[in-house]
Protein backbone atom coordinates (compact mmCIF):
# COMPACT_ATOMS: atom_id res chain seq x y z
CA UNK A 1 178.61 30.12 26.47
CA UNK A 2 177.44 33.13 28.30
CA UNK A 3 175.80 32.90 31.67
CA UNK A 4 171.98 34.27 31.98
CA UNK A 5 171.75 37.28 33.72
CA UNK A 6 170.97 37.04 37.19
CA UNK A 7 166.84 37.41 37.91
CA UNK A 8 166.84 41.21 39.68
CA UNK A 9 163.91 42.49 41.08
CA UNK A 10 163.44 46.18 39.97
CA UNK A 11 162.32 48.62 42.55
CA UNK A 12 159.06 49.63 41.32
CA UNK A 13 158.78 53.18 40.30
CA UNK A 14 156.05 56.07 40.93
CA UNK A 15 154.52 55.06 37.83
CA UNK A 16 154.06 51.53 39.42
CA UNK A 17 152.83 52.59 42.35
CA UNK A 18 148.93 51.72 43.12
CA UNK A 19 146.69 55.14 43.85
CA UNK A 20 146.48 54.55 47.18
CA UNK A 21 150.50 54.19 47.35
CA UNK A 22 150.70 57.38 45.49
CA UNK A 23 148.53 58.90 48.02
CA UNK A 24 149.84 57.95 50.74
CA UNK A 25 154.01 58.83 49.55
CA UNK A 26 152.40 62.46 49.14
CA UNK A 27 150.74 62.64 52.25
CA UNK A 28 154.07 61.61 54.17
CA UNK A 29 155.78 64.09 52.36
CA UNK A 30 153.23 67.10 53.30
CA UNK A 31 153.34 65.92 57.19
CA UNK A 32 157.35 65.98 57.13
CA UNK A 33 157.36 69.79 55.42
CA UNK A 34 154.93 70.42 57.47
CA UNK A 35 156.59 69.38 60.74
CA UNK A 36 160.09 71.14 59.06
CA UNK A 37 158.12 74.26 59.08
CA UNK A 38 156.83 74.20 62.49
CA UNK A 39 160.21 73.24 63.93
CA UNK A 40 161.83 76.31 62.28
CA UNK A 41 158.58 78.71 63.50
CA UNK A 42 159.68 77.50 67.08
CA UNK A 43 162.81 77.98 66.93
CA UNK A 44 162.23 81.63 65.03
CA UNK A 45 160.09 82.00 68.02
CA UNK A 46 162.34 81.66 70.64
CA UNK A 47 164.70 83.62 69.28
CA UNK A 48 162.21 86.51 68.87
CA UNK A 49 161.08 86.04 72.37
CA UNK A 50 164.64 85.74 73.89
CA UNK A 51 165.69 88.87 72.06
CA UNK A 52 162.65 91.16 73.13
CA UNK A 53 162.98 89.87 76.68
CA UNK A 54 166.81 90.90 76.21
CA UNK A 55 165.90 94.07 75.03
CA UNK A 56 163.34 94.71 77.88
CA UNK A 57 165.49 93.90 81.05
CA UNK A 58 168.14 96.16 79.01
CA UNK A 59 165.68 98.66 78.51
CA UNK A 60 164.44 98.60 82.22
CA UNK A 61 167.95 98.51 83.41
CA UNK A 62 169.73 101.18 81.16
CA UNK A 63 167.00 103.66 81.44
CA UNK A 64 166.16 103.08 85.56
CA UNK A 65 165.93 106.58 86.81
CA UNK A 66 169.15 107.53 89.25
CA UNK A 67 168.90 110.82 89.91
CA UNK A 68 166.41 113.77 89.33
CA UNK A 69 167.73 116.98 89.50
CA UNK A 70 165.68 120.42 90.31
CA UNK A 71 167.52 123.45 89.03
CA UNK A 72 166.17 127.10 88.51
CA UNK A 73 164.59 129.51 91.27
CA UNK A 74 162.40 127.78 93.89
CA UNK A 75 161.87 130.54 96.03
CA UNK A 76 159.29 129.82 99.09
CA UNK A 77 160.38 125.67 98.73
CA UNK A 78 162.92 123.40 98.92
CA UNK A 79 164.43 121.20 95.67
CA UNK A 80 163.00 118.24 97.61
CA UNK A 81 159.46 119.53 98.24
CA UNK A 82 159.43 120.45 94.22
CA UNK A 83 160.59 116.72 93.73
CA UNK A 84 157.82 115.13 96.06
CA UNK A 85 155.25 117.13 94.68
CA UNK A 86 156.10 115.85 91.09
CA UNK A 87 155.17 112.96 92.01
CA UNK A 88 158.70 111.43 90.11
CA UNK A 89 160.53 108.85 92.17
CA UNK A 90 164.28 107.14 91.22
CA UNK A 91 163.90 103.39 90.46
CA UNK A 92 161.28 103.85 87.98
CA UNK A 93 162.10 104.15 84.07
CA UNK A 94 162.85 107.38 82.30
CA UNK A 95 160.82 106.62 79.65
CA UNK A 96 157.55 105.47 81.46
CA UNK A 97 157.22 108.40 83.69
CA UNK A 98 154.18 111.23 82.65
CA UNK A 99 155.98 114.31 82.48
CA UNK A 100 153.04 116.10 81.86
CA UNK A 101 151.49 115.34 84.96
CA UNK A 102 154.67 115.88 87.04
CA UNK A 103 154.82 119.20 85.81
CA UNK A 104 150.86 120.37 86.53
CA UNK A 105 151.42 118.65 90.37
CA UNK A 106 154.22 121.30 90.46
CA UNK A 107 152.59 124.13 89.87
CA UNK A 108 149.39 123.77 91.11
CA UNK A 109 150.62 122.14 94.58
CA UNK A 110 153.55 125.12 95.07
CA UNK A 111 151.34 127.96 93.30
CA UNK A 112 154.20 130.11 93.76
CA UNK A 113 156.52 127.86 91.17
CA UNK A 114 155.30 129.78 87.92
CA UNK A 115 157.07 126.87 85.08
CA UNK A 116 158.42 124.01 85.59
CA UNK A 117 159.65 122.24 82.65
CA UNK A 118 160.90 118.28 82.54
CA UNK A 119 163.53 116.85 80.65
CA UNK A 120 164.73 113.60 80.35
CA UNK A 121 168.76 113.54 80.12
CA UNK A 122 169.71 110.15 79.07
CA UNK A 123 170.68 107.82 80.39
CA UNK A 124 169.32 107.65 83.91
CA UNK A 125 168.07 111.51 84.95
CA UNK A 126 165.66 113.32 85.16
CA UNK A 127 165.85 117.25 84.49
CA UNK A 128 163.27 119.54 86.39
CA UNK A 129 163.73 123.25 85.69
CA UNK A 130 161.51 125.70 87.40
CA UNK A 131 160.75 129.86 88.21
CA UNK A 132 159.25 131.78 90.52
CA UNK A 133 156.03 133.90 89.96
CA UNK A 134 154.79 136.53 92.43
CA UNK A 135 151.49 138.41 93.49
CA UNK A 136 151.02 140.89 90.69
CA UNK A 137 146.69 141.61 91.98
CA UNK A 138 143.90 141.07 93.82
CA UNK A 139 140.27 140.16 93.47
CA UNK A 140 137.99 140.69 96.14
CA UNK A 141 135.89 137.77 96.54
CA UNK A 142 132.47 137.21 97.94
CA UNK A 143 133.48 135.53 100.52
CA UNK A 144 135.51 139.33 101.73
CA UNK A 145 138.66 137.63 100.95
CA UNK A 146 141.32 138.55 98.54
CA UNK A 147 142.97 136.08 96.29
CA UNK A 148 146.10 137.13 95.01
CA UNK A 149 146.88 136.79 91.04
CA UNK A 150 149.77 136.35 88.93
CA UNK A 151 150.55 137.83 85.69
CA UNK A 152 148.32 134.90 83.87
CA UNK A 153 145.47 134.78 86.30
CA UNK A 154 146.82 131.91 88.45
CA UNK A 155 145.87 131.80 92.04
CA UNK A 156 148.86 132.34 94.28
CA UNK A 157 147.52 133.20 97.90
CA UNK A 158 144.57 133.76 99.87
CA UNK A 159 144.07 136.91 102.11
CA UNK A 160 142.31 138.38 104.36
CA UNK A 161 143.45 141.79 103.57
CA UNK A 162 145.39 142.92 100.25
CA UNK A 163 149.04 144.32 100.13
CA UNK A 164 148.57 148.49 99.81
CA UNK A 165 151.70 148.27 96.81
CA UNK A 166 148.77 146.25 94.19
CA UNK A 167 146.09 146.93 92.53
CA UNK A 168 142.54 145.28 93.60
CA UNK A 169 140.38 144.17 90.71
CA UNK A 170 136.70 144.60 90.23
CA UNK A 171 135.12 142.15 88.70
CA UNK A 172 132.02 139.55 88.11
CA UNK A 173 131.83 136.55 90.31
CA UNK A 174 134.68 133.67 90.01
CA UNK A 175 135.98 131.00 91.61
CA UNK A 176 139.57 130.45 92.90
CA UNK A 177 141.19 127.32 93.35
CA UNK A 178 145.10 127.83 94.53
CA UNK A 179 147.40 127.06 92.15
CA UNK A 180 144.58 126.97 89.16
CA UNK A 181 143.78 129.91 86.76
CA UNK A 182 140.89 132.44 88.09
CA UNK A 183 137.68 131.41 86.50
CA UNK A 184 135.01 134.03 86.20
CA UNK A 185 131.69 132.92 86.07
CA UNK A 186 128.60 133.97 84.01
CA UNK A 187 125.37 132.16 82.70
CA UNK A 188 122.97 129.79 85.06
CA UNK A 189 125.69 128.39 88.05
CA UNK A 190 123.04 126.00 88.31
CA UNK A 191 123.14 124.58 84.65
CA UNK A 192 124.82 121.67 83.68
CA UNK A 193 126.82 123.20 80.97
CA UNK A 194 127.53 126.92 80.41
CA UNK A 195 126.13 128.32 76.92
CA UNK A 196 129.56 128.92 74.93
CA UNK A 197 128.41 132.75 74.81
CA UNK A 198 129.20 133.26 78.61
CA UNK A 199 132.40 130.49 78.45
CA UNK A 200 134.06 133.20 75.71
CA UNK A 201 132.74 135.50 77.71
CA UNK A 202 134.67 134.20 80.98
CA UNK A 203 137.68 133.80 78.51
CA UNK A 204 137.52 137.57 77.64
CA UNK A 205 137.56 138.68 80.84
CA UNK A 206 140.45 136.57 82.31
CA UNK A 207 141.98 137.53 78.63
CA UNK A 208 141.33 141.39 79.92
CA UNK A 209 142.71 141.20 83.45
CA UNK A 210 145.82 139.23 82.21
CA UNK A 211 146.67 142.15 78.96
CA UNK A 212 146.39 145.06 81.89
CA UNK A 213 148.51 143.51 84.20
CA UNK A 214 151.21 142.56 81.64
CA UNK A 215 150.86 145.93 80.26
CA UNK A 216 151.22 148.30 83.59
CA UNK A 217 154.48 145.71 83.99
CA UNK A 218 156.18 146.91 80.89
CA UNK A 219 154.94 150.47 80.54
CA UNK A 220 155.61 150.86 84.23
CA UNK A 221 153.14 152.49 85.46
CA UNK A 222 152.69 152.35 88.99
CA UNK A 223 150.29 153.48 91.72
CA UNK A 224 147.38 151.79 90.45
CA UNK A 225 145.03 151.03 93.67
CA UNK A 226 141.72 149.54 91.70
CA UNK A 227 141.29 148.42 88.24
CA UNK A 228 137.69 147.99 87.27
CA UNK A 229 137.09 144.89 84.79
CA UNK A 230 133.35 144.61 85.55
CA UNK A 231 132.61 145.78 82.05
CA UNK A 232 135.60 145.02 80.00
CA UNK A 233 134.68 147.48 76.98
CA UNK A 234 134.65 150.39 79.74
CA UNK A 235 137.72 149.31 82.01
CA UNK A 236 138.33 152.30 84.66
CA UNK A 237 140.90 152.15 87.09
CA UNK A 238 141.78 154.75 89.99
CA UNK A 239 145.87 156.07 90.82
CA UNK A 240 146.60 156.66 93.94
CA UNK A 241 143.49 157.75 95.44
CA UNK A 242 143.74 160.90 93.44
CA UNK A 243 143.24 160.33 89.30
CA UNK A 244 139.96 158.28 88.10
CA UNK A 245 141.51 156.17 84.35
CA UNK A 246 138.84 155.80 81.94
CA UNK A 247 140.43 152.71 79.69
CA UNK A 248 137.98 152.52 77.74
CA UNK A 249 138.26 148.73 75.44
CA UNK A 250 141.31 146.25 75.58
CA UNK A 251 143.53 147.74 72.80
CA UNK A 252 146.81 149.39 72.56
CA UNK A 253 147.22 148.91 76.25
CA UNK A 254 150.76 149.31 76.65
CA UNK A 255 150.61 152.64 74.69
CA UNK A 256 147.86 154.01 76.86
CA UNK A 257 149.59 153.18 80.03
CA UNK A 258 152.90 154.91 78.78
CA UNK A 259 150.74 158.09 77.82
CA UNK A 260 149.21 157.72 81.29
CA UNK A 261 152.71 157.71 83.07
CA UNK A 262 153.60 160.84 81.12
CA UNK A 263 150.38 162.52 81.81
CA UNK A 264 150.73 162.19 85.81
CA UNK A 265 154.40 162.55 85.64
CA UNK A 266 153.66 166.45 84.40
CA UNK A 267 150.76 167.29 86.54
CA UNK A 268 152.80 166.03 89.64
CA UNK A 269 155.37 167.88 88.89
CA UNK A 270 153.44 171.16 89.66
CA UNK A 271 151.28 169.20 92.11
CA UNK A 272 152.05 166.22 93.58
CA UNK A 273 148.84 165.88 95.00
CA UNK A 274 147.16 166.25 91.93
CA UNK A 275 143.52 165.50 91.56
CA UNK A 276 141.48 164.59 88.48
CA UNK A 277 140.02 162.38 85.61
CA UNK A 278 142.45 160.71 82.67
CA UNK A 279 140.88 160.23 79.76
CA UNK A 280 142.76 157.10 77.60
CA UNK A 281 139.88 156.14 75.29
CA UNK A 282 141.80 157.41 72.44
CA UNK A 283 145.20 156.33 72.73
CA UNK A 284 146.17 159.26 70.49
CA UNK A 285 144.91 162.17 72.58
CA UNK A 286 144.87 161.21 76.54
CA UNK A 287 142.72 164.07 78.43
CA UNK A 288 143.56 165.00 81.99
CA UNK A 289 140.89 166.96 83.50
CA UNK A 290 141.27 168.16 87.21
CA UNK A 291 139.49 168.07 89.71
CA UNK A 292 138.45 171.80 89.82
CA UNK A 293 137.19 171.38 86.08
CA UNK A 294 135.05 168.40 86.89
């Protein structure tokens, strides 16, 4: 005769659950997924922060400047007074240094460094090239000093007497800061803002002085004691003490200059004391008058 089977309480399943069981099983199960997931955003977290604050001490420590090097003419200074006026120091990072403002404390604190330019060389230096400029002209200031220009208007040296070898320039007021670009004035000093009439104005004028002196460089004409930029559509200069130049506007400089050269270079060599009026308003037919014909 076969045995009963044994009485066996069957778990109850989801189906016998009550609501409230069911309710609370799921809300269990959210809390547990929901503390999984905040475990794992920890630990991504740590990881993250451990790896950026890796890569930062690397960072600082790879790229710590060592050495800064100066390289290139330095004329009146030394490589270390270029380096302290940069303003760069060793210890810092490579990458968190302002170039840009290295290079303008270079050359406007030693007005006679003309370019500097900064490079970073990786991993640890820093790269500082720089030229020499020199006095190419003067302007004659209210003030009875003269303030000695480069080839781009840049303020080099004050004076209280010019160099006999350059040309002085006659001009409007300006200002002169050293190691800043001449800036002529025009319109009310007093206003707060200039009307942008006299500031292209100021622009065309520096634009003027900068085109002659560039140009007498590569034509090169010498002897040139005054050049007269006080009305820049009738610029006159004066050689030697002997020949008034009527310019006339800013155009074809360079060929007027080399006509000029010729010009004096043929009447000097009957005279070299030559006197007379050059005429290089039309850069196609330069007139020399002399001094008897005037």
């Amino acid at each position: 005769m076969a045995k009963p089977a044994p009485n066996v309480k069957s778990k109850p399943g989801p189906s016998h659950l009550s609501k409230e069981e069911k309710e609370r099983s799921q809300k269990n199960r959210r809390k547990k997924a929901r503390r999984r997931r905040i475990a794992f955003g920890l630990i991504l977290l740590t990881l993250v922060c451990a790896a950026l604050v890796g890569i930062y001490y690397a960072f600082i420590v790879i790229f710590e400047i060592k050495t800064i090097t100066v390289v290139g003419e330095v004329g009146l200074y030394s490589q270390e007074v270029v380096i302290e006026q940069s303003g760069l120091q060793t210890g810092k990072n490579l990458f968190f240094e302002n170039l840009k403002e290295a290079k303008s404390g270079i050359e406007v604190n030693l007005p006679y460094i003309g370019q500097a330019d900064i490079k970073r060389k990786l991993p640890s230096t820093l790269l500082i090239n720089v030229s020499v400029t020199k006095d190419r002209a003067y302007l004659q200031g209210q003030d009875g000093k003269y303030y000695a220009v480069n080839e781009n208007g840049k303020v080099l040296s004050v004076l209280s007497a010019p160099s006999e070898d350059l040309p002085v320039v006659a001009s409007g007021s300006f200002t002169a800061e050293l190691g800043k670009t001449i800036n002529f004035e025009y319109g009310d000093k007093n206003a707060d803002k200039q009307e942008p009439a006299a500031s292209e104005q100021s622009r065309e004028v520096l634009e003027a002085l900068t085109n002659i002196i560039k140009s007498l460089e590569n034509s090169k004409l010498e002897g040139i004691n005054i050049i007269d930029i006080s009305d820049i559509y009738n610029i006159k200069m004066v050689y030697r003490d002997r020949i008034n130049i009527t310019v006339g506007q800013v155009n074809s400089l360079e060929k007027k200059f080399t006509g000029a050269k010729k010009a004096i270079a043929e009447r000097e060599s009957f005279d070299p004391e030559v006197r007379g009026e050059l005429s290089l308003v039309d850069k196609e037919k330069i007139i020399f008058r002399p001094e008897s014909q005037i």
